[in-house]
Protein backbone atom coordinates (compact mmCIF):
# COMPACT_ATOMS: atom_id res chain seq x y z
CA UNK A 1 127.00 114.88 67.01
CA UNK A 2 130.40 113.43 65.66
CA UNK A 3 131.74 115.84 62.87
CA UNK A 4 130.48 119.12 61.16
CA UNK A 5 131.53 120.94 58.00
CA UNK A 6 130.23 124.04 56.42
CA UNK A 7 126.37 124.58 57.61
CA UNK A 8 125.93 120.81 58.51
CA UNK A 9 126.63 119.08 61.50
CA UNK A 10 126.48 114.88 61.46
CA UNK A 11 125.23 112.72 64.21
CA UNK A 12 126.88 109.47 64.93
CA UNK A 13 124.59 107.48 62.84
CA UNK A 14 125.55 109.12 59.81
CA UNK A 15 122.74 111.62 59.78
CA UNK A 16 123.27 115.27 58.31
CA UNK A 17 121.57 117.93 59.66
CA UNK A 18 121.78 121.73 58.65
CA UNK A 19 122.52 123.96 61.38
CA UNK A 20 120.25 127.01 61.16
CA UNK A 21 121.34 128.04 64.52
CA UNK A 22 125.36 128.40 63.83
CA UNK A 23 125.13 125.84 67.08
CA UNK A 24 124.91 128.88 70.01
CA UNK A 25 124.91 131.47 67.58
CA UNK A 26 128.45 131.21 67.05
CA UNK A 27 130.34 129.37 64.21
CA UNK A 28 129.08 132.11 61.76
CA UNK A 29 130.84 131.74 59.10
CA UNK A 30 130.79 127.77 59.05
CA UNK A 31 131.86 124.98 60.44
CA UNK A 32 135.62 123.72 59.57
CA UNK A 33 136.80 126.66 57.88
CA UNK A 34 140.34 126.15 57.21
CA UNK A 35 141.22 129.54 57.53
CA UNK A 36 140.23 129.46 61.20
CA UNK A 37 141.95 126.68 61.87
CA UNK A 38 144.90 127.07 60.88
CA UNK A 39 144.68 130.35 62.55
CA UNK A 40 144.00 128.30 65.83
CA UNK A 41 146.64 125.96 65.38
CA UNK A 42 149.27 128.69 64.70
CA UNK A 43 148.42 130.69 67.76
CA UNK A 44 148.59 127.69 69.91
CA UNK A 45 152.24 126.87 68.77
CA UNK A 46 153.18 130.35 69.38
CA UNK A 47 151.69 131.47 72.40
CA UNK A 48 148.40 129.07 74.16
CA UNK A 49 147.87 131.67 76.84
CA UNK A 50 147.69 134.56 78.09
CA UNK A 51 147.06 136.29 81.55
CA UNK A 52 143.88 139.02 81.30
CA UNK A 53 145.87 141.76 82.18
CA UNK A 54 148.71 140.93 79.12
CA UNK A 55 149.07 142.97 75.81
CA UNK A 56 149.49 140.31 72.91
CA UNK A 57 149.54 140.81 69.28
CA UNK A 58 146.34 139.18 68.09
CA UNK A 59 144.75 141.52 70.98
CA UNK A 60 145.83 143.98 69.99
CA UNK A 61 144.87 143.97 66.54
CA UNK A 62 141.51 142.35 67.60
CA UNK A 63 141.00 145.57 69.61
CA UNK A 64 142.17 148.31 66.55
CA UNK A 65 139.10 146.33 64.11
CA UNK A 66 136.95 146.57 66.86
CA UNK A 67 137.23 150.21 67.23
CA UNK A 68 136.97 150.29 63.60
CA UNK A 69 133.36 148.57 63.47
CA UNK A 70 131.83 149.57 66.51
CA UNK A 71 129.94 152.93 67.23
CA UNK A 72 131.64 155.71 67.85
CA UNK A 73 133.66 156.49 71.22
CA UNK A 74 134.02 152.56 72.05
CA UNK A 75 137.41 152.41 72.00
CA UNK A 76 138.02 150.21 75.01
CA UNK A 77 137.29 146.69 75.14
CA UNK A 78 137.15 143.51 77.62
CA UNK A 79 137.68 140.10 76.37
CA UNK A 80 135.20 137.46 77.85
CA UNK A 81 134.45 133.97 77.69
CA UNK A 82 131.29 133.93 76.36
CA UNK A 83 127.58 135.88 76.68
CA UNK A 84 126.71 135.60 80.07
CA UNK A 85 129.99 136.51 81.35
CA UNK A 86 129.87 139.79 79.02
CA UNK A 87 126.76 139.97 80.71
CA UNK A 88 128.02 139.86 84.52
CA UNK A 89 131.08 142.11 83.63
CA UNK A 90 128.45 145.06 82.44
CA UNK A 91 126.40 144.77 85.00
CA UNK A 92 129.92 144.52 87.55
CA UNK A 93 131.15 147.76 85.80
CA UNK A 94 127.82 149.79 85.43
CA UNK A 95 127.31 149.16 89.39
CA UNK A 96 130.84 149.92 89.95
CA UNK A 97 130.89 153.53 87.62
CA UNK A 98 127.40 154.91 88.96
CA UNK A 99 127.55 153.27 92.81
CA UNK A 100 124.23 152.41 92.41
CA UNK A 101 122.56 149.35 92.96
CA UNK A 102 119.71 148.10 91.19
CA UNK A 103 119.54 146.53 87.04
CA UNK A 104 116.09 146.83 85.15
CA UNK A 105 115.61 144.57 82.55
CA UNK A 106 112.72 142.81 80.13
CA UNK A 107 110.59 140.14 80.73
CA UNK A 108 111.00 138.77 77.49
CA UNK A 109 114.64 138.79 77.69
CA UNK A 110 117.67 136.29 78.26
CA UNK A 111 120.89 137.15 79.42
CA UNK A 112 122.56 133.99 80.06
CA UNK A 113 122.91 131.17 82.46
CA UNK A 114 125.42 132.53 85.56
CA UNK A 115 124.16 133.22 88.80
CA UNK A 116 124.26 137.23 87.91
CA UNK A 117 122.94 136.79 84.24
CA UNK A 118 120.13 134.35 84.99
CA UNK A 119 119.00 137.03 87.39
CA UNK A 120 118.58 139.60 84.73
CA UNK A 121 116.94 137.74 82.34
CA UNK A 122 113.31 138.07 82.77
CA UNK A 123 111.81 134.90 81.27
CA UNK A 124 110.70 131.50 83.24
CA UNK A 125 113.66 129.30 82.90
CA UNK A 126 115.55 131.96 85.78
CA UNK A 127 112.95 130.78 88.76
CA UNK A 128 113.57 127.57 89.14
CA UNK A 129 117.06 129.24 90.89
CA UNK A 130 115.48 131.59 92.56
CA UNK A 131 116.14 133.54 95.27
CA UNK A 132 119.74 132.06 94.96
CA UNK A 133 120.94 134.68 91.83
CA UNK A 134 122.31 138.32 91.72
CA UNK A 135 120.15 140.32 93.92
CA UNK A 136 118.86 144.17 92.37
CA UNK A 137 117.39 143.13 89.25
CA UNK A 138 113.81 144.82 88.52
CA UNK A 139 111.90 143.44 85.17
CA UNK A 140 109.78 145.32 82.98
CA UNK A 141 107.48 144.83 79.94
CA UNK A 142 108.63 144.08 76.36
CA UNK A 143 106.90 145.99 73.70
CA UNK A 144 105.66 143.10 71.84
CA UNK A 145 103.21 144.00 69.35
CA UNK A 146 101.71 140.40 68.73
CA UNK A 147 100.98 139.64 72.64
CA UNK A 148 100.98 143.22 73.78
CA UNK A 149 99.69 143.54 77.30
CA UNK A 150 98.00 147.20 77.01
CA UNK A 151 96.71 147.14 73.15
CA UNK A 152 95.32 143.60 73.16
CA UNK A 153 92.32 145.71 72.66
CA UNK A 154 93.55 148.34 69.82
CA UNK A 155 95.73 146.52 67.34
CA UNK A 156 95.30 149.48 65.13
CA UNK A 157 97.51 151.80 67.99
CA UNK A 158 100.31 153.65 65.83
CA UNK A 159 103.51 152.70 66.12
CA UNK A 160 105.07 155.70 68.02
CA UNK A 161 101.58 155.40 70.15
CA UNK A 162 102.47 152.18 70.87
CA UNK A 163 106.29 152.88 71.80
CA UNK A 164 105.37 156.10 74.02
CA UNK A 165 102.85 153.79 75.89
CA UNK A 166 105.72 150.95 76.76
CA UNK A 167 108.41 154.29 77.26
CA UNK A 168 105.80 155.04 79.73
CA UNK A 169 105.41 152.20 81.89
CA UNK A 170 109.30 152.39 81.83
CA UNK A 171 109.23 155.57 82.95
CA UNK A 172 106.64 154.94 85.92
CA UNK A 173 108.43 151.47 87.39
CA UNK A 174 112.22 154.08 86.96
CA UNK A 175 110.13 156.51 89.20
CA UNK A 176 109.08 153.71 91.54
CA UNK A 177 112.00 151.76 92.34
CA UNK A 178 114.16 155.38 92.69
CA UNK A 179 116.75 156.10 90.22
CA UNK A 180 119.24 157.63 92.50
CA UNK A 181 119.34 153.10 93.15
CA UNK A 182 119.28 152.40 89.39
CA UNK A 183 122.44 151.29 87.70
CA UNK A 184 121.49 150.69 84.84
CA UNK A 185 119.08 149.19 82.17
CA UNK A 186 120.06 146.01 80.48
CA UNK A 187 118.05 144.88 77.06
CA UNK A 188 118.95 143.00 74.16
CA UNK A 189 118.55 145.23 71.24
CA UNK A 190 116.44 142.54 69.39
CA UNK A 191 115.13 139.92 71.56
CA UNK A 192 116.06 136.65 70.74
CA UNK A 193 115.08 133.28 72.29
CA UNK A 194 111.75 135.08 73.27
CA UNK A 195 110.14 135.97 69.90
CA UNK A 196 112.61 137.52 68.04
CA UNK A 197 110.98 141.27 69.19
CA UNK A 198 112.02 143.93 66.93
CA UNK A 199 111.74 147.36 69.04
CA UNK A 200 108.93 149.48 67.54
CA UNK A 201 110.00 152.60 66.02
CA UNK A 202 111.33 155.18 68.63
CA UNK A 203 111.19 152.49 71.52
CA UNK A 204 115.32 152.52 72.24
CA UNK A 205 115.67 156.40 71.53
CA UNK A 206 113.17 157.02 73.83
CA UNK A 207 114.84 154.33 76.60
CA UNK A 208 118.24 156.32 75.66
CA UNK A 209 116.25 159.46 76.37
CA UNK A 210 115.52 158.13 79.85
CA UNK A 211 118.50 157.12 80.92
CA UNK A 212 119.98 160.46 80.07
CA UNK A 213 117.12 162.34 81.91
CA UNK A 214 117.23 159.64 85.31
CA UNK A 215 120.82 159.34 84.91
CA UNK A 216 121.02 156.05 84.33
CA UNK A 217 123.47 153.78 82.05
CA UNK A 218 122.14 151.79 79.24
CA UNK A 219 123.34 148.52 78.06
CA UNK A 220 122.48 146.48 75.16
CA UNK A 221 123.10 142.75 74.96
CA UNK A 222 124.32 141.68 71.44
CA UNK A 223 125.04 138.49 72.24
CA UNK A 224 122.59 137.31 69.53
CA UNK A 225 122.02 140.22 67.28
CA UNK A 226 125.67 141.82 66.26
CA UNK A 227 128.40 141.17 64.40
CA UNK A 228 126.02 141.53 61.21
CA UNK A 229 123.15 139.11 62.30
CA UNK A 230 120.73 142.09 61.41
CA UNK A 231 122.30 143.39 58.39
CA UNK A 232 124.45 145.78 60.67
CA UNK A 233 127.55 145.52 62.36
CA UNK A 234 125.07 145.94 65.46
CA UNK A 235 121.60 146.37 65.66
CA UNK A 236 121.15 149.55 67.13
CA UNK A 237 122.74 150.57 64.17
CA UNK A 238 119.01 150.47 62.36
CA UNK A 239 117.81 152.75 64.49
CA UNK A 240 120.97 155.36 64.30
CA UNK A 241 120.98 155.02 67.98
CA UNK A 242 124.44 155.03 69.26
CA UNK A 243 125.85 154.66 73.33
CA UNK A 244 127.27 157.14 75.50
């Protein structure tokens, strides 16, 4: 690609193309908005860098609408580079909080391409670096209504049928691996390189339910979903869930 402006991008030939994807689900608001550039070229006259553990004013603002938008009782915040490395500093700080090991996640799920994220995420493209990733990750199954591994035979199952039956098998691998060794359970609220998966009605209640009852910490990757990609500042908004 060679230039991009608005929701097109241009290849070097001269060919437009219209970038559904915001590129890696990031330039949300367009490409070449002026507003953010010049925002980018003030900030980099004034002040380029700044060390992680430094108070600047654009953090510090970034951190007060933050507080504003997210649910409530997240009023702390860590900047990061990008997805995966949101990813690896959860999983650092749930293991470090609890002083337990081990990180279940989905099958259907990706959490980004470090050594620690790749482990978590459950789909193929993590085993052709296996066993050389983050070791204590367990994988469970998504509830995906259109390939669903338990009601292939009873598409008809109700909804909340079909959520207590995944909640279940949850339940039953959380009371297999031990969760006095569980850390925490990683998910992406709504799956998204792996069908788009909407959780069924009562599915992350009833994973928030578990975690309570084992103990456990629950984290949602909204790497793809928030910041209004649903309709909601975050996704588990639409199901008036809300972390503790």
């Amino acid at each position: 690609m060679e230039r991009a402006k608005g929701v097109y991008f241009w290849d070097v030939n001269g060919k437009r193309y219209l970038d559904f994807n915001s590129m890696t689900m990031c330039v949300n608001i367009g490409h070449g908005d002026e507003r953010v550039i010049n925002a980018i070229v003030e900030q980099a006259r004034a002040l380029p860098y700044a060390g992680p553990p430094m108070t600047t004013r654009p953090r510090a603002i970034l951190g007060k609408l933050l507080a504003e938008i997210t649910p409530p009782n997240l009023t702390r915040f860590l900047y990061t580079l990008g997805g995966a490395d949101a990813n690896e500093n959860a999983i650092k700080l749930a293991r470090a909080y609890t002083g337990k090991h081990k990180i279940l996640s989905r099958y259907r799920s990706y959490h980004g391409a470090t050594a620690g994220a790749m482990a978590a995420t459950g789909d193929p493209r993590r085993i052709a670096w296996e066993p050389n990733v983050m070791t204590g990750v367990v994988h469970f199954l998504d509830p995906f209504r259109y390939r669903s591994t338990f009601h292939r035979a009873n598409p008809d199952i109700s909804e909340a049928d079909f959520s207590l039956d995944y909640l279940n098998h949850l339940e039953e691998i959380i009371l297999y691996e031990g969760p006095q060794s569980i850390a925490a359970i990683l998910i992406e609220t709504v799956t998204g390189t792996n069908g788009i998966i909407i959780p069924p009605e009562g599915y992350l209640q009833g994973i928030r339910t578990l975690c309570d009852k084992y103990g456990i910490l629950m984290i949602t990757d909204e790497v793809m979903s928030g910041f209004g990609r649903t309709g909601k500042w975050f996704a588990v908004e639409h199901w008036a869930w809300r972390p503790i």
